[in-house]
N, C-alpha and C. Protein backbone atom coordinates (compact mmCIF):
# COMPACT_ATOMS: atom_id res chain seq x y z
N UNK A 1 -138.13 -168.92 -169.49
CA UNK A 1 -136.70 -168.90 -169.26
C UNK A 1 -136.02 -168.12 -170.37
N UNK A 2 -135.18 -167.09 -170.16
CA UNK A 2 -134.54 -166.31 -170.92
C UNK A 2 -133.99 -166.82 -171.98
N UNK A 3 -133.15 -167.88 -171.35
CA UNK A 3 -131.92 -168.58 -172.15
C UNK A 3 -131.84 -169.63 -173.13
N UNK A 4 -133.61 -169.62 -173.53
CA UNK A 4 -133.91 -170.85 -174.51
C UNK A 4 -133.71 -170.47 -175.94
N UNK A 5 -132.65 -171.15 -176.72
CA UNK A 5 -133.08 -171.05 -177.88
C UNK A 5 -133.94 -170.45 -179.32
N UNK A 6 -133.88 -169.47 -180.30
CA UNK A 6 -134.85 -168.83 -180.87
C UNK A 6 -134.11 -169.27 -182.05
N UNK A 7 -135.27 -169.52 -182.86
CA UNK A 7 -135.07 -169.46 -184.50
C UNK A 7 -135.18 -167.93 -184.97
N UNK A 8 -134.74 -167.88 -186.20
CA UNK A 8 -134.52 -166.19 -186.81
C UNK A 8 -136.54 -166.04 -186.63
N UNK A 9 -136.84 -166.69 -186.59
CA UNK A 9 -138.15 -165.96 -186.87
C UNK A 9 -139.31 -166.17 -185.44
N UNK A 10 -138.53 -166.48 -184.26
CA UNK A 10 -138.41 -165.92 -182.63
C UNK A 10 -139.17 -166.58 -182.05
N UNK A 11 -139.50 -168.25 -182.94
CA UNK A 11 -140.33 -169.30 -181.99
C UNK A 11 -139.05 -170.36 -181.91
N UNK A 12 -139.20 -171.16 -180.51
CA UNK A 12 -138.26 -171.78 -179.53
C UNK A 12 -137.96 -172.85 -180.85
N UNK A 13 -136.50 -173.11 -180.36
CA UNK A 13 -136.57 -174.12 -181.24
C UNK A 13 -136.07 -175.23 -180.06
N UNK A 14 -136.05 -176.77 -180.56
CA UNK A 14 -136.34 -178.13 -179.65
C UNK A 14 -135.41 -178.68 -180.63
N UNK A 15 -134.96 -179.92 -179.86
CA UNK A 15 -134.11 -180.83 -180.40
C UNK A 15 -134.95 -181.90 -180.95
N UNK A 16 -134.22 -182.74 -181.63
CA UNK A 16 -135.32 -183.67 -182.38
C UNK A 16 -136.40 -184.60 -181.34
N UNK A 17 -136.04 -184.63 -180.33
CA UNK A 17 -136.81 -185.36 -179.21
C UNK A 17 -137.90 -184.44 -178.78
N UNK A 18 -137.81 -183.15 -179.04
CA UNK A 18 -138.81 -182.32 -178.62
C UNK A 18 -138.56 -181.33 -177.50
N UNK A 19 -137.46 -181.49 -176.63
CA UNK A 19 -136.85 -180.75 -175.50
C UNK A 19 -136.29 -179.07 -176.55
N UNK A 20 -136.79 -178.35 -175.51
CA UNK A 20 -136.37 -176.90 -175.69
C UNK A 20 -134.62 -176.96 -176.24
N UNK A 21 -134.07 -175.87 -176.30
CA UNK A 21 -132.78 -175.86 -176.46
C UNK A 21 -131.87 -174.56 -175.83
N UNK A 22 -131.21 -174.40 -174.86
CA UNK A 22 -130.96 -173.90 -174.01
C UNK A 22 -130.00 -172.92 -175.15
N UNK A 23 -129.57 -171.76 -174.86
CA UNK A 23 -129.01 -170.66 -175.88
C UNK A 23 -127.27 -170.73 -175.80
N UNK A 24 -126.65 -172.17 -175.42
CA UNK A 24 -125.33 -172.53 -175.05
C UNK A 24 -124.68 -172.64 -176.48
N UNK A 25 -123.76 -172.22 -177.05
CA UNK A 25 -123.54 -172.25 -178.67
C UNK A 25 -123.34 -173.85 -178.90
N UNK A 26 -122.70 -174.59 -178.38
CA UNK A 26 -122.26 -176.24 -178.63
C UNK A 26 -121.74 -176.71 -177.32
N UNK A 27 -122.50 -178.01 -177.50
CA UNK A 27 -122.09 -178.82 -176.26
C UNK A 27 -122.87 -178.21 -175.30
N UNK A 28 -122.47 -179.08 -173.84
CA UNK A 28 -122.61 -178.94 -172.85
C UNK A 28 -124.22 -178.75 -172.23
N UNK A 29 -124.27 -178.29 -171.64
CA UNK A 29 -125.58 -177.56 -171.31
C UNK A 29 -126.51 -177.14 -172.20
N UNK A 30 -126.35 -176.93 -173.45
CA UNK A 30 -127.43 -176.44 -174.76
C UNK A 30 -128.44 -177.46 -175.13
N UNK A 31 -128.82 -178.41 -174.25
CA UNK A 31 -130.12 -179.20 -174.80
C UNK A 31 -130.58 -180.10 -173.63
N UNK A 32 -130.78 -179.52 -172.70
CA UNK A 32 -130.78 -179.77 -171.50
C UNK A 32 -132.36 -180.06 -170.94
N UNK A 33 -133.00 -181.50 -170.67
CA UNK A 33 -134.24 -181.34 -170.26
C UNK A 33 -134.79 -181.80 -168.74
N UNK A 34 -135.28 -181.17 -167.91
CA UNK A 34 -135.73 -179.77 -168.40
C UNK A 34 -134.75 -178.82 -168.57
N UNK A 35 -134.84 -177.28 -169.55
CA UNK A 35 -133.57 -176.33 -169.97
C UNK A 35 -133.35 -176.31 -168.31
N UNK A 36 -131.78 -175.98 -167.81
CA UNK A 36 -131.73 -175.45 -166.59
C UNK A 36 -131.65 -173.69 -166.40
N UNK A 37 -132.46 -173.53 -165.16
CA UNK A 37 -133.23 -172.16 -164.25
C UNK A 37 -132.50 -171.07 -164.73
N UNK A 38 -132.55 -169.95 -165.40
CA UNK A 38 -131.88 -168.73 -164.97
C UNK A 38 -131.78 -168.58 -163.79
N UNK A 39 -131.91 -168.92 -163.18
CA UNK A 39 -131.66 -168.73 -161.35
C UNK A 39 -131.00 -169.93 -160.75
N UNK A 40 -129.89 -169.80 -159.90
CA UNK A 40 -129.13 -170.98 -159.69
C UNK A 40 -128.30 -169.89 -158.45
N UNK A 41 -128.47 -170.68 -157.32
CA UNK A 41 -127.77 -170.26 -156.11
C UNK A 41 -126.40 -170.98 -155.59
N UNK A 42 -125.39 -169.88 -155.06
CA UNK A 42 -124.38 -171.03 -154.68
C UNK A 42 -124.02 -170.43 -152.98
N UNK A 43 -123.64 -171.39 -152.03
CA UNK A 43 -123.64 -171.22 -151.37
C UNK A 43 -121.80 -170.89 -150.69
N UNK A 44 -121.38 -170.40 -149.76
CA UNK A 44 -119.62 -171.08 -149.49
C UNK A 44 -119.89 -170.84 -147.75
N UNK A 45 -119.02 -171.76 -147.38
CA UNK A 45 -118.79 -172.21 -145.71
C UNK A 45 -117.23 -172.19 -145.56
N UNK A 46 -116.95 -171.72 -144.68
CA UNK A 46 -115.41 -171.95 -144.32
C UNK A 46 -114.75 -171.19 -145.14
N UNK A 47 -114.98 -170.35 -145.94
CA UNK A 47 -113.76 -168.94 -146.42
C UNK A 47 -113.37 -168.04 -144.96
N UNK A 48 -112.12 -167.89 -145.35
CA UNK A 48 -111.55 -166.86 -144.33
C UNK A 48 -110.52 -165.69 -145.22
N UNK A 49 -109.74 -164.76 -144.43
CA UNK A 49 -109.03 -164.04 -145.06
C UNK A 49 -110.11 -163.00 -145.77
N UNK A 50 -109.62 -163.04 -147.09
CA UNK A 50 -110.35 -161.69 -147.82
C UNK A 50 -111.65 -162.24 -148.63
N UNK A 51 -111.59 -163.67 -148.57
CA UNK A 51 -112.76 -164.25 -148.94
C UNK A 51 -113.60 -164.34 -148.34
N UNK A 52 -113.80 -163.88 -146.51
CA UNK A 52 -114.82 -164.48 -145.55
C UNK A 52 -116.05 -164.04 -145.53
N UNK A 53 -116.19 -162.50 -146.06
CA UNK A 53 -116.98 -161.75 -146.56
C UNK A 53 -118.14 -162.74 -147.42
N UNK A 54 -117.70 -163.67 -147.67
CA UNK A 54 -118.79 -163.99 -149.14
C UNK A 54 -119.13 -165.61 -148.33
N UNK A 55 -118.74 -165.78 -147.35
CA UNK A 55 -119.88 -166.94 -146.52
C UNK A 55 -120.96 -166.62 -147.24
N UNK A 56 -121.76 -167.82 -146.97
CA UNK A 56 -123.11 -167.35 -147.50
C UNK A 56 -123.82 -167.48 -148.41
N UNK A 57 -125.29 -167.45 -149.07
CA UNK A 57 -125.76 -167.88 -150.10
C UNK A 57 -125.56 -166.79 -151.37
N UNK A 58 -125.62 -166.96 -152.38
CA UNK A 58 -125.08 -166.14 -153.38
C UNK A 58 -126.48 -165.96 -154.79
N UNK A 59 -127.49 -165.06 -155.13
CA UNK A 59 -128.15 -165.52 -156.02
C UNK A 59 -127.39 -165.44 -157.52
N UNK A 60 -127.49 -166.20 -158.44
CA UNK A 60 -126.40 -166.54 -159.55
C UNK A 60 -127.88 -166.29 -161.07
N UNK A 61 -127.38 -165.55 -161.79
CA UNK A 61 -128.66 -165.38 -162.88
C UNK A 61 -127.57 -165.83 -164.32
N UNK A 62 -128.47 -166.14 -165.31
CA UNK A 62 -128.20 -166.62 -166.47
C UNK A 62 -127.43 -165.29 -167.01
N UNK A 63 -126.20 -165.50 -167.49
CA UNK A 63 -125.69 -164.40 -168.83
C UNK A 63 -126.11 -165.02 -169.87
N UNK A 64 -125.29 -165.96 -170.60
CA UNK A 64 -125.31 -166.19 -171.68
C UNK A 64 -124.37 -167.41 -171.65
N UNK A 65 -124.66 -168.70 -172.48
CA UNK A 65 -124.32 -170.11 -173.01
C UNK A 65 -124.27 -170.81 -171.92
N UNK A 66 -123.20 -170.85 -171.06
CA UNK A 66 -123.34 -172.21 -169.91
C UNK A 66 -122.84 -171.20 -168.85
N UNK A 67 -123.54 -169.68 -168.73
CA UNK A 67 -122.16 -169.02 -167.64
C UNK A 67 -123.63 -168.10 -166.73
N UNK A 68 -123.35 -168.10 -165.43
CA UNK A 68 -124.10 -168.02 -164.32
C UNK A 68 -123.40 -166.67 -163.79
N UNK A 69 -123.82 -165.86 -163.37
CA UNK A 69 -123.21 -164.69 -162.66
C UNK A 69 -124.30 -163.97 -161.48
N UNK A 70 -123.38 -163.25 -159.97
CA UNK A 70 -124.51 -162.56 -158.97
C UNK A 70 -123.76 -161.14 -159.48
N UNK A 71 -125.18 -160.10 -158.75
CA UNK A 71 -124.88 -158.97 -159.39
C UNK A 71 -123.88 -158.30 -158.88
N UNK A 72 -122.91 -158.72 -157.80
CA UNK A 72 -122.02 -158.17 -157.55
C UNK A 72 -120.31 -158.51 -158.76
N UNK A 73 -120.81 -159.24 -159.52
CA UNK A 73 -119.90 -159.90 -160.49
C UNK A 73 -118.87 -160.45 -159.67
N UNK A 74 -118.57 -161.05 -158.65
CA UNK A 74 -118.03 -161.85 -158.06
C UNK A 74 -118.12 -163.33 -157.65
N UNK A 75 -119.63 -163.74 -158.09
CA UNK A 75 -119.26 -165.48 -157.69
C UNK A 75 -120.00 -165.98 -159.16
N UNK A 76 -119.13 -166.98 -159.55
CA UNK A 76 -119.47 -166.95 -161.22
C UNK A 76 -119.53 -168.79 -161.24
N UNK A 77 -120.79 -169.18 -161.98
CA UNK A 77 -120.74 -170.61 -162.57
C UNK A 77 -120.37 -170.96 -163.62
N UNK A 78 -119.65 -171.88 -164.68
CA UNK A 78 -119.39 -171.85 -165.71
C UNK A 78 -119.27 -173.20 -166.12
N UNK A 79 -119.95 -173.47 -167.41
CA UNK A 79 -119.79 -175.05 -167.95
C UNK A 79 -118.83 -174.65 -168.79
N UNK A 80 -117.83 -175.62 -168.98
CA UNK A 80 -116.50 -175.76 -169.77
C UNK A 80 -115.99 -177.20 -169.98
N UNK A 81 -115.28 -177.27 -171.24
CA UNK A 81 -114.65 -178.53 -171.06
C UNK A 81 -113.44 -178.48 -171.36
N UNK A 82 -112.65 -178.07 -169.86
CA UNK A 82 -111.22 -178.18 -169.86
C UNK A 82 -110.24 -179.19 -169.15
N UNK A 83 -109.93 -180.31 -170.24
CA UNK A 83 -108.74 -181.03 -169.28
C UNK A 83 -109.66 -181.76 -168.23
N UNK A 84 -111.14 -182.55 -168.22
CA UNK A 84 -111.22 -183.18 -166.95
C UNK A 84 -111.95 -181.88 -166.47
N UNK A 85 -112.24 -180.58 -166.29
CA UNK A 85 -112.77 -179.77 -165.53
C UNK A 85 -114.61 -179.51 -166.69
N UNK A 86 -115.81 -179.81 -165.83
CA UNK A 86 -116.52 -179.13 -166.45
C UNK A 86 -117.57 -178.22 -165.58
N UNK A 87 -117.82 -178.31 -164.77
CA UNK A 87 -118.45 -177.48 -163.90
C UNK A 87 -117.58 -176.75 -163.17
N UNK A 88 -117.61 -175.33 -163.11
CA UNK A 88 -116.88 -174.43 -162.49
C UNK A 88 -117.08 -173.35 -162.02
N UNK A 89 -116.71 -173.53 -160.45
CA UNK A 89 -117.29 -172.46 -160.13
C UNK A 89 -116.10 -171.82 -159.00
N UNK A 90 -116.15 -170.51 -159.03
CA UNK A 90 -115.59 -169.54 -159.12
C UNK A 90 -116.01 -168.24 -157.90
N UNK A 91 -115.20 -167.99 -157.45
CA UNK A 91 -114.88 -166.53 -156.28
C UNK A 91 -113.92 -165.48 -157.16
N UNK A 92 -114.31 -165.04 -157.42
CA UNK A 92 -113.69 -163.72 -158.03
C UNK A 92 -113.02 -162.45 -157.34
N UNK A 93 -112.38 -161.78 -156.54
CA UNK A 93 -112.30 -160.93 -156.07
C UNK A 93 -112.11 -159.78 -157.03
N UNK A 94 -110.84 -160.15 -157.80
CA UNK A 94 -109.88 -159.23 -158.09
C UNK A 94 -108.94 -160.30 -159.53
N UNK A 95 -108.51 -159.84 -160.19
CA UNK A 95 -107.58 -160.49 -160.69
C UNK A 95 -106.54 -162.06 -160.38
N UNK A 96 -106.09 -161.53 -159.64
CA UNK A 96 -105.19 -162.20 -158.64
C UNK A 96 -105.62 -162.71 -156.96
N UNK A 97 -106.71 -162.62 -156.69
CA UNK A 97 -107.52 -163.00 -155.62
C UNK A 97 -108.70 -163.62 -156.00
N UNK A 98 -108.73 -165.20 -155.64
CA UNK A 98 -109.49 -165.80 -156.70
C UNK A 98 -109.47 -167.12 -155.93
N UNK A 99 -110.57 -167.82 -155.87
CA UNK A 99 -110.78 -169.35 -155.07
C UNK A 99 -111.61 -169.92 -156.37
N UNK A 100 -111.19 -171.00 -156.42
CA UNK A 100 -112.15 -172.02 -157.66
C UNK A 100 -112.32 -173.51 -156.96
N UNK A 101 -113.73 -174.45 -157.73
CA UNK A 101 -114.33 -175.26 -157.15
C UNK A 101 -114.45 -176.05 -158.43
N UNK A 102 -114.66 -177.38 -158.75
CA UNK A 102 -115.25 -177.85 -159.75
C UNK A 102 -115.93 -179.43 -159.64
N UNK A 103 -116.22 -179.29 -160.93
CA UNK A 103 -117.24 -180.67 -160.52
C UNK A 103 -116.35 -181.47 -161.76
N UNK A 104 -115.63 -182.21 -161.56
CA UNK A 104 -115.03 -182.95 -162.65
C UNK A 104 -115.48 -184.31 -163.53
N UNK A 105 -117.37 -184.19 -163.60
CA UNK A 105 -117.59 -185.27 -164.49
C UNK A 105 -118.34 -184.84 -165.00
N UNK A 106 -118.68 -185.00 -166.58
CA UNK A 106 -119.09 -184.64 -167.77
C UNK A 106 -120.31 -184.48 -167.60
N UNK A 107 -121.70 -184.04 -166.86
CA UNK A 107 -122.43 -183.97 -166.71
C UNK A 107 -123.31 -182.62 -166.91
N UNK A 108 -123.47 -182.19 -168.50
CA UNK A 108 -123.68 -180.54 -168.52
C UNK A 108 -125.06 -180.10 -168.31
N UNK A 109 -125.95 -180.97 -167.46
CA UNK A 109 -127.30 -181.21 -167.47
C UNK A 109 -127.47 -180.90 -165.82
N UNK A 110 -126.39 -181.36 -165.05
CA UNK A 110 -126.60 -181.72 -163.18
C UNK A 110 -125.62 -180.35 -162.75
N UNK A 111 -125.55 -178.98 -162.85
CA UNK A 111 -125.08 -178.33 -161.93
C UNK A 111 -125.14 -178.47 -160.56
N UNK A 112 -125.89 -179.29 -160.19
CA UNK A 112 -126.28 -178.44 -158.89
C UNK A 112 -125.30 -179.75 -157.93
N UNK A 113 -124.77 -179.46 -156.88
CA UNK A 113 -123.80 -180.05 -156.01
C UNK A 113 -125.04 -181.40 -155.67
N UNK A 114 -126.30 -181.56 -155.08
CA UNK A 114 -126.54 -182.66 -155.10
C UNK A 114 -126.40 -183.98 -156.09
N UNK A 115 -126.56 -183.40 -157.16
CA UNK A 115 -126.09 -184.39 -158.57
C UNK A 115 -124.56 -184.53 -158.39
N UNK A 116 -123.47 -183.78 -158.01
CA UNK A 116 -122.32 -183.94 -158.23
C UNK A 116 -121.51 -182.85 -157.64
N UNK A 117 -120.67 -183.59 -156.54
CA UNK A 117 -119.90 -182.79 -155.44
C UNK A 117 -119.02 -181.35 -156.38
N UNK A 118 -118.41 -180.76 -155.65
CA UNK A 118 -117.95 -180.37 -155.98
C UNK A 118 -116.43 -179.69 -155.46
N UNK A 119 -115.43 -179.76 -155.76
CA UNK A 119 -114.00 -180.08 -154.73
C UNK A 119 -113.24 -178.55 -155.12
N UNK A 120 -112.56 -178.43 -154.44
CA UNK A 120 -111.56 -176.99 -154.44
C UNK A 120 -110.62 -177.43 -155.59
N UNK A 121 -109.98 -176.62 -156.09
CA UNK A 121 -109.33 -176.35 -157.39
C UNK A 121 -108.13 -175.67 -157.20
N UNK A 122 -108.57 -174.20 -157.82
CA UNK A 122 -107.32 -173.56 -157.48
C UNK A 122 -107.25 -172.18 -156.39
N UNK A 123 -106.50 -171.54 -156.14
CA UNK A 123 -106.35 -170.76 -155.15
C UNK A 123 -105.21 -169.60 -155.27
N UNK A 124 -105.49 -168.38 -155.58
CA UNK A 124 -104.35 -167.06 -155.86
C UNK A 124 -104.83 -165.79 -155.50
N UNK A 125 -103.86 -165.91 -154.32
CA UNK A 125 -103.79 -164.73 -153.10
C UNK A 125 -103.35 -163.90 -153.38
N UNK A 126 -102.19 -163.58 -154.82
CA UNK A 126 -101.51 -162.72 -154.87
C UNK A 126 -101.90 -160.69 -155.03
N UNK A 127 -103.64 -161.32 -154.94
CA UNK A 127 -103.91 -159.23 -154.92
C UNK A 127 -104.80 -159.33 -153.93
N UNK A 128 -104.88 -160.22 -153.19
CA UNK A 128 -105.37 -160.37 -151.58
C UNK A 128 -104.99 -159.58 -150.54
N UNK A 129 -105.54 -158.59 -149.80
CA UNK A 129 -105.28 -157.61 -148.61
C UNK A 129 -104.24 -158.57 -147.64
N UNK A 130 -105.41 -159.45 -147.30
CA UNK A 130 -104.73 -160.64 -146.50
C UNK A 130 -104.29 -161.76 -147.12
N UNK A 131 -103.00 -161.74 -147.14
CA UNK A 131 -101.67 -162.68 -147.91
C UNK A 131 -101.91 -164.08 -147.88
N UNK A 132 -103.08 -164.71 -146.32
CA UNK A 132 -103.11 -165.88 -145.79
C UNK A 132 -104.69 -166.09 -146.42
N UNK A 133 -105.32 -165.56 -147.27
CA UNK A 133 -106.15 -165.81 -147.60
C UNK A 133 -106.94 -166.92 -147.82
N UNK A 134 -105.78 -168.01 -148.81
CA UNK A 134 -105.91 -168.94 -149.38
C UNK A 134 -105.98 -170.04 -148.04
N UNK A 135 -104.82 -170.13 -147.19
CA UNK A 135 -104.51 -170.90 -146.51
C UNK A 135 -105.47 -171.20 -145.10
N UNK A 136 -106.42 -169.90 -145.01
CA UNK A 136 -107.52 -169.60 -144.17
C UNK A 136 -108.48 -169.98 -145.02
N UNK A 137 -108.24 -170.23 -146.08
CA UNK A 137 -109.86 -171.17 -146.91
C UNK A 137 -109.69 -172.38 -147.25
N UNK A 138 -108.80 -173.24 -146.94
CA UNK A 138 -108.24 -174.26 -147.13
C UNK A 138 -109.64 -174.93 -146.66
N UNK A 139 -110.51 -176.05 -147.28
CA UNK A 139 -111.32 -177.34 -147.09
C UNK A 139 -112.47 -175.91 -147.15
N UNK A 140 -112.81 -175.31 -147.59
CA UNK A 140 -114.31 -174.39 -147.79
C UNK A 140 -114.77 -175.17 -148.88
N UNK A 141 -116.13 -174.82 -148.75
CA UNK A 141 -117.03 -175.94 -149.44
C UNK A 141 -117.89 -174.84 -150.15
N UNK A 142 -118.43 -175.39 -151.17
CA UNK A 142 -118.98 -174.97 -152.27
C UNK A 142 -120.43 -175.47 -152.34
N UNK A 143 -121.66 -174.84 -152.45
CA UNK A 143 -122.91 -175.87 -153.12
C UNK A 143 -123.19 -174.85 -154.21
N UNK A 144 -123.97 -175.63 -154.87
CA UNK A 144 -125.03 -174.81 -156.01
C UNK A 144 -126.43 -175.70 -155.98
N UNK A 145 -127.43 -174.85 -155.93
CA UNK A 145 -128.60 -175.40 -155.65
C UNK A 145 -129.77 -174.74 -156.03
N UNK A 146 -130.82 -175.41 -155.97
CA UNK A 146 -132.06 -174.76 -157.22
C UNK A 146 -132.31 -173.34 -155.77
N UNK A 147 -132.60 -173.72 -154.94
CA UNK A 147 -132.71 -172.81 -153.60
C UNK A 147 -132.13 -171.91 -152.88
């Protein structure tokens, strides 16, 4: 796995229990056992408008600390701890064209929607072709899954 942990002198380093250490700078996801997959899929059902395009399964690869990206740089995972939000995940279009999902319990170990649902968030149509974007994705569902 890419994203494990290196000491300056480029053998893995483990937490005192012995578990690897995932390359997340603090918190969250950085000591995670087992580390979780550079590979992490997300799926969406029920987008319409300028989002409908991205039905469908999505493959999601490791960047760097708790953040997941497909190579089209449009559907993005992200561990954070904002306000109650820590799993987050994300439709990207454009700036201003943008659907979000999250998993709101502290769990930086369980990405994946079977461990912990995951509910619609926020929604901004404003650089959307189609204006009704949002309102045509209203109840779309989100998974993330090892598959």
């Amino acid at each position: 796995m890419g994203h494990l942990k290196r000491a300056a002198g480029g053998h893995l380093l483990r937490t005192t229990d012995g578990h690897l250490v995932n390359e997340c700078e603090s918190g969250g996801c950085n000591a995670c056992s087992p580390p979780l997959p550079d590979t992490l899929y997300m799926t969406f059902a029920g987008l319409g408008g300028d989002f409908a395009a991205y039905n469908g399964k999505h493959t999601l690869t490791w960047l760097y600390e708790c953040r997941w990206q497909d190579a089209g740089l449009h559907v993005n995972l992200n561990y954070v701890n904002l306000a109650g939000v820590y799993w987050y995940a994300q439709l990207w279009l454009n700036g201003t064209c943008i659907k979000d999902w999250v998993q709101g319990d502290d769990f930086p170990c369980e990405p994946l929607s079977a461990d912990h649902g995951y509910v619609e968030y926020t929604c901004t149509q404003g650089g959307c072709l189609d204006g009704n974007s949002c309102s045509l994705s209203i109840g779309a569902t989100c998974v993330v899954s090892l598959t």
